[in-house]
Protein backbone atom coordinates (compact mmCIF):
# COMPACT_ATOMS: atom_id res chain seq x y z
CA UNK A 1 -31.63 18.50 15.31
CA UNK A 2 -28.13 18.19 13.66
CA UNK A 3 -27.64 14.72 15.30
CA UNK A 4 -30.62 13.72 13.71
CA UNK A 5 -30.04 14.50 10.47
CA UNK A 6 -26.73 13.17 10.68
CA UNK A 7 -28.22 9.60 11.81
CA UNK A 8 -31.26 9.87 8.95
CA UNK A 9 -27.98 10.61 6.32
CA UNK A 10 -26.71 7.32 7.26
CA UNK A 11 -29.66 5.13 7.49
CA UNK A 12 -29.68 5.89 3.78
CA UNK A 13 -27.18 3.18 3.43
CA UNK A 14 -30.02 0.71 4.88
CA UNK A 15 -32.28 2.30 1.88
CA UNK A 16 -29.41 1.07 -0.75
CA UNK A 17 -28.73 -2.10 1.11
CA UNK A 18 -32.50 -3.27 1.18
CA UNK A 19 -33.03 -2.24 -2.51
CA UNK A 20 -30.18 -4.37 -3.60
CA UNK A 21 -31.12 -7.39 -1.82
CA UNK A 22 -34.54 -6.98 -3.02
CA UNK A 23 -33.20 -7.02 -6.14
CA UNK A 24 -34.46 -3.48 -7.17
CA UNK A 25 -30.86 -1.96 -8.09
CA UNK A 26 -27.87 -4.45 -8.64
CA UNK A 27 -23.78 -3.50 -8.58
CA UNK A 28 -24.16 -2.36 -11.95
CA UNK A 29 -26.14 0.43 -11.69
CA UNK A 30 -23.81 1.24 -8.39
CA UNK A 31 -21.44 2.16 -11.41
CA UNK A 32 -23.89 4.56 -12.87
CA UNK A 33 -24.84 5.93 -9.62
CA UNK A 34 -21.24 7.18 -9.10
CA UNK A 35 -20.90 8.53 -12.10
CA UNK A 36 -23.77 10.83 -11.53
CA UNK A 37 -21.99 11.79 -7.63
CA UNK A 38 -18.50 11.85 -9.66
CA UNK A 39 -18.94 13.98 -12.40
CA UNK A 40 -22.43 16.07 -11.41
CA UNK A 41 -23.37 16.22 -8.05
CA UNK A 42 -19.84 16.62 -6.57
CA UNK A 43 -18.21 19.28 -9.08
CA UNK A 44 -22.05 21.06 -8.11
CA UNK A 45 -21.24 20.92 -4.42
CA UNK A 46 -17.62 21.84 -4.74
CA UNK A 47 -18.28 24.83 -6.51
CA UNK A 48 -21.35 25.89 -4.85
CA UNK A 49 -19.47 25.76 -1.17
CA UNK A 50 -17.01 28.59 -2.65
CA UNK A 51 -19.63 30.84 -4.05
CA UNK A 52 -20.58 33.28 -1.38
CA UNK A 53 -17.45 34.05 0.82
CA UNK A 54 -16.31 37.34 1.03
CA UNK A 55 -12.57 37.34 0.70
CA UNK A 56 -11.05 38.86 3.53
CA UNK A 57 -7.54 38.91 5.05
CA UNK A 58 -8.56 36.49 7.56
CA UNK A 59 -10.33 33.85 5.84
CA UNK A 60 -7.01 34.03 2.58
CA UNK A 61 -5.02 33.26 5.58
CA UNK A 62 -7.44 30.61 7.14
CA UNK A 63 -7.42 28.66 3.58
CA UNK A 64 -3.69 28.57 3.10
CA UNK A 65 -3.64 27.47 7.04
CA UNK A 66 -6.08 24.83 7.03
CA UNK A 67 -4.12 23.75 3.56
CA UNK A 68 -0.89 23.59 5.00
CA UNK A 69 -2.37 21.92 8.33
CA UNK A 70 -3.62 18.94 6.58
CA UNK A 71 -0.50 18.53 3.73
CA UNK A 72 1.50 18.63 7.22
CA UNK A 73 -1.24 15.75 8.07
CA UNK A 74 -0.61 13.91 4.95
CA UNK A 75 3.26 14.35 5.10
CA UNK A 76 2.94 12.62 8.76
CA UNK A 77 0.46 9.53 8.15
CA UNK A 78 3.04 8.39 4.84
CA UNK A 79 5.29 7.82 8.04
CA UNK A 80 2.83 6.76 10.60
CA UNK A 81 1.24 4.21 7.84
CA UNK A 82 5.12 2.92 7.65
CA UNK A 83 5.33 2.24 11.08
CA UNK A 84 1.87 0.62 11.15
CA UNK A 85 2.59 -2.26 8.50
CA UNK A 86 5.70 -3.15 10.36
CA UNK A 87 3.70 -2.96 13.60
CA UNK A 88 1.21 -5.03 12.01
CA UNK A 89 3.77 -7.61 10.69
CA UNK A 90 2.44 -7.58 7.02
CA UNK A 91 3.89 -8.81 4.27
CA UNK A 92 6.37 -7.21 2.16
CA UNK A 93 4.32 -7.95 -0.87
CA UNK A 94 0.76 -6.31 0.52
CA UNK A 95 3.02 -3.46 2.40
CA UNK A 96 2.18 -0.99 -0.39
CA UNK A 97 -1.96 -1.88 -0.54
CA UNK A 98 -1.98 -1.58 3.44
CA UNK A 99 0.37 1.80 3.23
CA UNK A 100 -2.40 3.04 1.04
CA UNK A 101 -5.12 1.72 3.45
CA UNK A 102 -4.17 4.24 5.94
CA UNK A 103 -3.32 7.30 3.62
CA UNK A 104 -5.87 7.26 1.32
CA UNK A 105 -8.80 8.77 2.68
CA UNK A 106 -12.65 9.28 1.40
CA UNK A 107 -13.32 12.72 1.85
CA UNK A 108 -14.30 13.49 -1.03
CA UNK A 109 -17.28 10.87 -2.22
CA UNK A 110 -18.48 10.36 1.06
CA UNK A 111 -16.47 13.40 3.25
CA UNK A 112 -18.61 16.24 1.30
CA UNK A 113 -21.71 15.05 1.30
CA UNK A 114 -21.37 14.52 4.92
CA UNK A 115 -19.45 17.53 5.66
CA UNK A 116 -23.28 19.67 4.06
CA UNK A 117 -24.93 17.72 6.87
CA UNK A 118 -22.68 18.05 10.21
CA UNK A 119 -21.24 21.51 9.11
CA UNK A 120 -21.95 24.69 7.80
CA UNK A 121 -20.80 26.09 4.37
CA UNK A 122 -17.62 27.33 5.50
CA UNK A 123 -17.03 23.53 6.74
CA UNK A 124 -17.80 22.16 3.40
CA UNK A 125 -15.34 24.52 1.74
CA UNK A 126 -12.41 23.64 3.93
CA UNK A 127 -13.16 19.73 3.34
CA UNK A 128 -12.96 20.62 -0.81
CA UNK A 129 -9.40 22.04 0.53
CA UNK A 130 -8.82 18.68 2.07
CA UNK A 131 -9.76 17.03 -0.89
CA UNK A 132 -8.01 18.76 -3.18
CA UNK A 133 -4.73 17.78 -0.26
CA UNK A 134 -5.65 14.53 -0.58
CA UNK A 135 -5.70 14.13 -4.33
CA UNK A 136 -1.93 15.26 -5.04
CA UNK A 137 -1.35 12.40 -2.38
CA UNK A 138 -3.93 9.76 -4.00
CA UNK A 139 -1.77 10.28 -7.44
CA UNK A 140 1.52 10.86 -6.06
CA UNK A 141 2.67 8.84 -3.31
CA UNK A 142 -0.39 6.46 -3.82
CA UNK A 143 0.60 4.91 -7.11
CA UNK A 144 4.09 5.10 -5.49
CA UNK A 145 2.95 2.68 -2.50
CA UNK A 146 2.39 0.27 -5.29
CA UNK A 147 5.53 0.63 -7.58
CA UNK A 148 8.53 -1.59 -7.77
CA UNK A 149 11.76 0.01 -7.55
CA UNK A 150 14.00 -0.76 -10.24
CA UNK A 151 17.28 0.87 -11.91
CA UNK A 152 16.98 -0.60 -15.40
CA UNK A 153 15.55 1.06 -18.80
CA UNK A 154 12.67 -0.51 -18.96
CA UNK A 155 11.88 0.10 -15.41
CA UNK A 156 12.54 4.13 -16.35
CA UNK A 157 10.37 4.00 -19.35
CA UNK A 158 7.64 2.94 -17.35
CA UNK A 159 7.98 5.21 -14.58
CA UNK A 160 8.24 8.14 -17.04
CA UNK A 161 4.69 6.50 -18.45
CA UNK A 162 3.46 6.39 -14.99
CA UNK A 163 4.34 9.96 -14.18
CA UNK A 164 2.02 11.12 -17.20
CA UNK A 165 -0.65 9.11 -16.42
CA UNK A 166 -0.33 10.82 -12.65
CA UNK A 167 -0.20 14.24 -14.54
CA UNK A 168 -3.45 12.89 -16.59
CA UNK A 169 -5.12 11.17 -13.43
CA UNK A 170 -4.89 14.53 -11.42
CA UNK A 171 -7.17 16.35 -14.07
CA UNK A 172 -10.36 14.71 -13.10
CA UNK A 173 -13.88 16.63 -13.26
CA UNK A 174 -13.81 17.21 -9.21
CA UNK A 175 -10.39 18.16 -9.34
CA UNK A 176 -10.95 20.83 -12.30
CA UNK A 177 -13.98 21.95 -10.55
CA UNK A 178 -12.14 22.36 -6.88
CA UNK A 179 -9.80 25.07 -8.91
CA UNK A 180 -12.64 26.59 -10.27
CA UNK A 181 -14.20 27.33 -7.29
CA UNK A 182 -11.09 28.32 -5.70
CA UNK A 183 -10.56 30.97 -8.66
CA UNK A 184 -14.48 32.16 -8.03
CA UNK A 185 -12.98 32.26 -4.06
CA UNK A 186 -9.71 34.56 -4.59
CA UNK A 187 -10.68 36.26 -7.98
CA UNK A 188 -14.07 36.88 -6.45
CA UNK A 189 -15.83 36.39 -9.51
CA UNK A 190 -19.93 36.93 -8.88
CA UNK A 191 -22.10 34.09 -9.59
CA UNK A 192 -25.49 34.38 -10.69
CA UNK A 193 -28.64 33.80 -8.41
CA UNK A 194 -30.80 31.31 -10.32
CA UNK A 195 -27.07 29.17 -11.12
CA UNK A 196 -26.57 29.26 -7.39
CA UNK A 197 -29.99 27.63 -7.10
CA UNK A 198 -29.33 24.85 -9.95
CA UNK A 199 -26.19 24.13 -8.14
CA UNK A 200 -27.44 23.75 -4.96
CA UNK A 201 -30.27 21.89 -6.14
CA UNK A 202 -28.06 19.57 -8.21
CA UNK A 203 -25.82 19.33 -5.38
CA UNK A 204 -28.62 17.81 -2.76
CA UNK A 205 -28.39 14.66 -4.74
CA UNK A 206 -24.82 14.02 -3.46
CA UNK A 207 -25.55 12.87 -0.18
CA UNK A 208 -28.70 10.34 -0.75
CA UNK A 209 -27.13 8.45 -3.50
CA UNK A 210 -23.35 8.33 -2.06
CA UNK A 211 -24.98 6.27 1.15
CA UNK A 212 -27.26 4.32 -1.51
CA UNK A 213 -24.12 3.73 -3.44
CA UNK A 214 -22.35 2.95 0.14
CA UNK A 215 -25.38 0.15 1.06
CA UNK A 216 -25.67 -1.54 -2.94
CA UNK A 217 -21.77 -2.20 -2.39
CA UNK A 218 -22.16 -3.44 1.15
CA UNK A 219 -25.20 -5.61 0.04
CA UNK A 220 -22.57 -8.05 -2.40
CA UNK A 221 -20.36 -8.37 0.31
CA UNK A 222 -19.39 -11.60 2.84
CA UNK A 223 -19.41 -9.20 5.85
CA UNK A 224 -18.90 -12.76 7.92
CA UNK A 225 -15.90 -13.97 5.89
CA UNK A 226 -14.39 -10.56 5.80
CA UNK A 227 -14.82 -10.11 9.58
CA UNK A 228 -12.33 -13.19 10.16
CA UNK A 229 -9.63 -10.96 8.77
CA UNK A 230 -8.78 -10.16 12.25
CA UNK A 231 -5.78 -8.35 11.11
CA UNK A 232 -7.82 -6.24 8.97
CA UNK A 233 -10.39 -5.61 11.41
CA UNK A 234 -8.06 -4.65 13.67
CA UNK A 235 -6.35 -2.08 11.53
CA UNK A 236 -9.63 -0.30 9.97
CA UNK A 237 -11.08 0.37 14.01
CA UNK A 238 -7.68 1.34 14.64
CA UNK A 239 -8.04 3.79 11.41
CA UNK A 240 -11.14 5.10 12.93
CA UNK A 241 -10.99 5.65 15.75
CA UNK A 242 -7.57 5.80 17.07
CA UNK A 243 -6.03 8.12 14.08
CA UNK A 244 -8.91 10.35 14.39
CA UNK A 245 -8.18 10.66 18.22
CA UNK A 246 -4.70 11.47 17.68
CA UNK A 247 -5.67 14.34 15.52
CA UNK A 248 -7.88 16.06 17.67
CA UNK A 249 -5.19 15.99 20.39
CA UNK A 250 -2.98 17.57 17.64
CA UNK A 251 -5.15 20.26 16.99
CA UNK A 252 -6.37 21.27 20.70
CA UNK A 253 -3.28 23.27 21.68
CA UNK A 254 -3.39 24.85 18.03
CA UNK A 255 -6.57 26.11 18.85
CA UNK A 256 -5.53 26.68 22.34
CA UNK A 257 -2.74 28.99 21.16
CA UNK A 258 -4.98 30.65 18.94
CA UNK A 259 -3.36 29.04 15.65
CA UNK A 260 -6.73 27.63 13.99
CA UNK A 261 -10.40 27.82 15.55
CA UNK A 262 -12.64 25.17 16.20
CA UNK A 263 -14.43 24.29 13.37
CA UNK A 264 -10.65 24.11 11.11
CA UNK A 265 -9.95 21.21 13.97
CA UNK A 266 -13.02 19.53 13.48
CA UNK A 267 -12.52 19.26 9.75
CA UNK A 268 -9.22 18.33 10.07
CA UNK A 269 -10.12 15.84 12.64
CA UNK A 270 -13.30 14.45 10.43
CA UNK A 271 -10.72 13.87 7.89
CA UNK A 272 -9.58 11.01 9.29
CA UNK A 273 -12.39 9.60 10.22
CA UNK A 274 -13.48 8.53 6.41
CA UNK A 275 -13.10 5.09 5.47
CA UNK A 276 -10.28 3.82 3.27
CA UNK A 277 -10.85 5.48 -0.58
CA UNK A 278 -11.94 2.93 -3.12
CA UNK A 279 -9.19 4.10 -5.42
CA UNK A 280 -6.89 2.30 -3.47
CA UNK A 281 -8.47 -0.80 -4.81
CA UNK A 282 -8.10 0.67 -8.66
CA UNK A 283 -4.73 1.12 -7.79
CA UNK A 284 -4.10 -2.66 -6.69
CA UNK A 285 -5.63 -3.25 -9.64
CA UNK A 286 -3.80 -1.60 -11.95
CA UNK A 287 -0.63 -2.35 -10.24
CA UNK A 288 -0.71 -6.27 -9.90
CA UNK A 289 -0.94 -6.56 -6.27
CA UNK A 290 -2.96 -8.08 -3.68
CA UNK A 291 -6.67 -6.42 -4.85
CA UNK A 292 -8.05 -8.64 -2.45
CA UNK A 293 -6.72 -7.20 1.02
CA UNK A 294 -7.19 -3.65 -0.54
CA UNK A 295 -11.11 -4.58 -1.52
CA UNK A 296 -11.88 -5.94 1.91
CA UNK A 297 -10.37 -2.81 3.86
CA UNK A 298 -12.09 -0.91 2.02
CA UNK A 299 -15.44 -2.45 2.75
CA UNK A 300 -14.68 -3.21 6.78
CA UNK A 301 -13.47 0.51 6.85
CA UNK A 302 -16.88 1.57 5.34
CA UNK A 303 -19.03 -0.84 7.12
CA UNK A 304 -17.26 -0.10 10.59
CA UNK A 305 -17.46 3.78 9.18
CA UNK A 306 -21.37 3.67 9.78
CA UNK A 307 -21.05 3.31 13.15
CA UNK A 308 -17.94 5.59 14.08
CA UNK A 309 -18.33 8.46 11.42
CA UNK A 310 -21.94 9.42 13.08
CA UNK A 311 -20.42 9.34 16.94
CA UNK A 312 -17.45 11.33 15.66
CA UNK A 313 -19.13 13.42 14.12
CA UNK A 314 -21.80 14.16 16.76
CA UNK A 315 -18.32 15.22 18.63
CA UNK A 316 -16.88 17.36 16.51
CA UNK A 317 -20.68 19.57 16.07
CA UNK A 318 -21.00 19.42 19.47
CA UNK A 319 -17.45 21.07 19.95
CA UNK A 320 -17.36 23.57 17.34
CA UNK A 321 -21.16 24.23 17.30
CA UNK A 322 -21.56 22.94 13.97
């Protein structure tokens, strides 16, 4: 039944691919689509999958584990994404956009929403930890990828600039609303019934119009042209599916040994099976390099995404019994 549902989530993205092509919805109203996940459905979600849990010794301590298991993650793909562009052979300039093409992760825009389908509540709360992992990565070592190093004044000036703008990036509505719920989670604080319900009900718009979102953007793109990357291509199915591999090995003597149970592995393992995060194009952007290589591995890691995240994730239900 799962597996099902997990396949109908995705053939969403057929629903927003048609519709564009058709001419019903264009790229432009993508933008307004994500703006509604961003800043509604998500924070809804977020907060919604920390309402509910009973604090308890065992679950404090699973939170701060399954924290410090994936900043550990994090910690180790800045090196393993170091090693990759030198195994790859890429250019010094585009070193920092393909760094980023590895680390930055979509967990959160397209991780949650798929996290309600494939796992239960609990699951969805420990990918809002990820998330929340991810984002002090995203704005730290991200924009860092990107930088030039540089001794002079001017270079100083702008790094102090930068390090602000960090400080202001990192208060975004899903972040704010990830430390909300976290206070409703450790303070306990009781949440009302009928807001429980307008959350939820809020909240079951995330998944429908992140895939419809997912298939509009897919719909303006040269999937042909992009495919002849071969380097690229090469990298995102080595993103996800080989990375993703790697982690579950990681995890199955930790939960061997007792150290974290199944379902923490299957999150952490689901993790890195997201497509490349389109802030790592925004980035590029922002930081004069090559915005082309970052937009097209973000699309082949999305489009290649529709056919690994579903057998992954049919895995990883299958082993921790959803």
């Amino acid at each position: 039944m799962i597996i099902i549902r997990v396949l109908c989530i995705f053939s969403i993205v057929l629903v927003g691919l048609i519709s564009s092509r058709l001419k019903w919805l264009d790229l432009n109203s993508s933008k307004y689509l994500s703006k509604i996940v961003i800043n509604i459905a998500s924070p809804c979600v977020i907060i919604s999958s920390m309402t509910g849990h009973k604090l308890t010794h065992d679950n404090f301590i699973s939170t701060w584990l399954i924290f410090g298991l994936l900043f550990a993650g994090y910690i180790l793909m800045i090196g393993i994404s170091t090693l990759l562009t030198k195994a790859f052979r890429v250019e010094e300039n585009q070193q920092g956009v393909y760094k980023n093409f590895f680390l930055l992760t979509n967990n959160g825009f397209m991780g949650i929403p798929v996290a309600m389908v494939m796992f239960s509540k609990t699951g969805v709360f420990y990918l809002v930890i990820a998330n929340i992992v991810m984002n002090i990565f995203v704005y730290s070592i991200g924009i860092l990828n990107l930088r030039h190093k540089s001794n002079d004044a001017s270079s100083n000036l702008e790094q102090a600039a930068s390090f602000k703008r960090m400080l202001k990036d990192l208060c975004n509505i899903p972040m704010v609303s990830s430390l909300i719920g976290l206070l409703i989670f450790f303070l306990q604080i009781p949440v009302q019934e009928n807001l429980t319900f307008l959350l939820d009900t809020l909240g079951a718009m995330m998944a429908p119009l992140t895939m419809m979102i997912i298939g509009i953007q897919l719909s303006e793109s040269h999937i042909k042209r992009v495919l002849l990357n071969h380097k690229l291509t090469l990298m995102s199915l080595f993103r996800l599916i080989i990375l993703p591999g790697i982690g579950f090995a990681v995890c199955l003597p930790l939960v061997h040994f007792g150290v974290i149970d199944k379902l923490q592995a299957a999150i952490f393992t689901i993790n890195w099976a997201f497509p490349c995060a389109a802030i790592g194009v925004v980035f590029a952007e922002e930081y004069k390099r090559d915005v082309l290589i970052a937009s097209e591995g973000t699309f082949l890691s999305t489009f290649f995404s529709i056919f690994t995240l579903p057998l992954f994730g049919m895995l990883l239900i299958a082993y921790s019994g959803g």
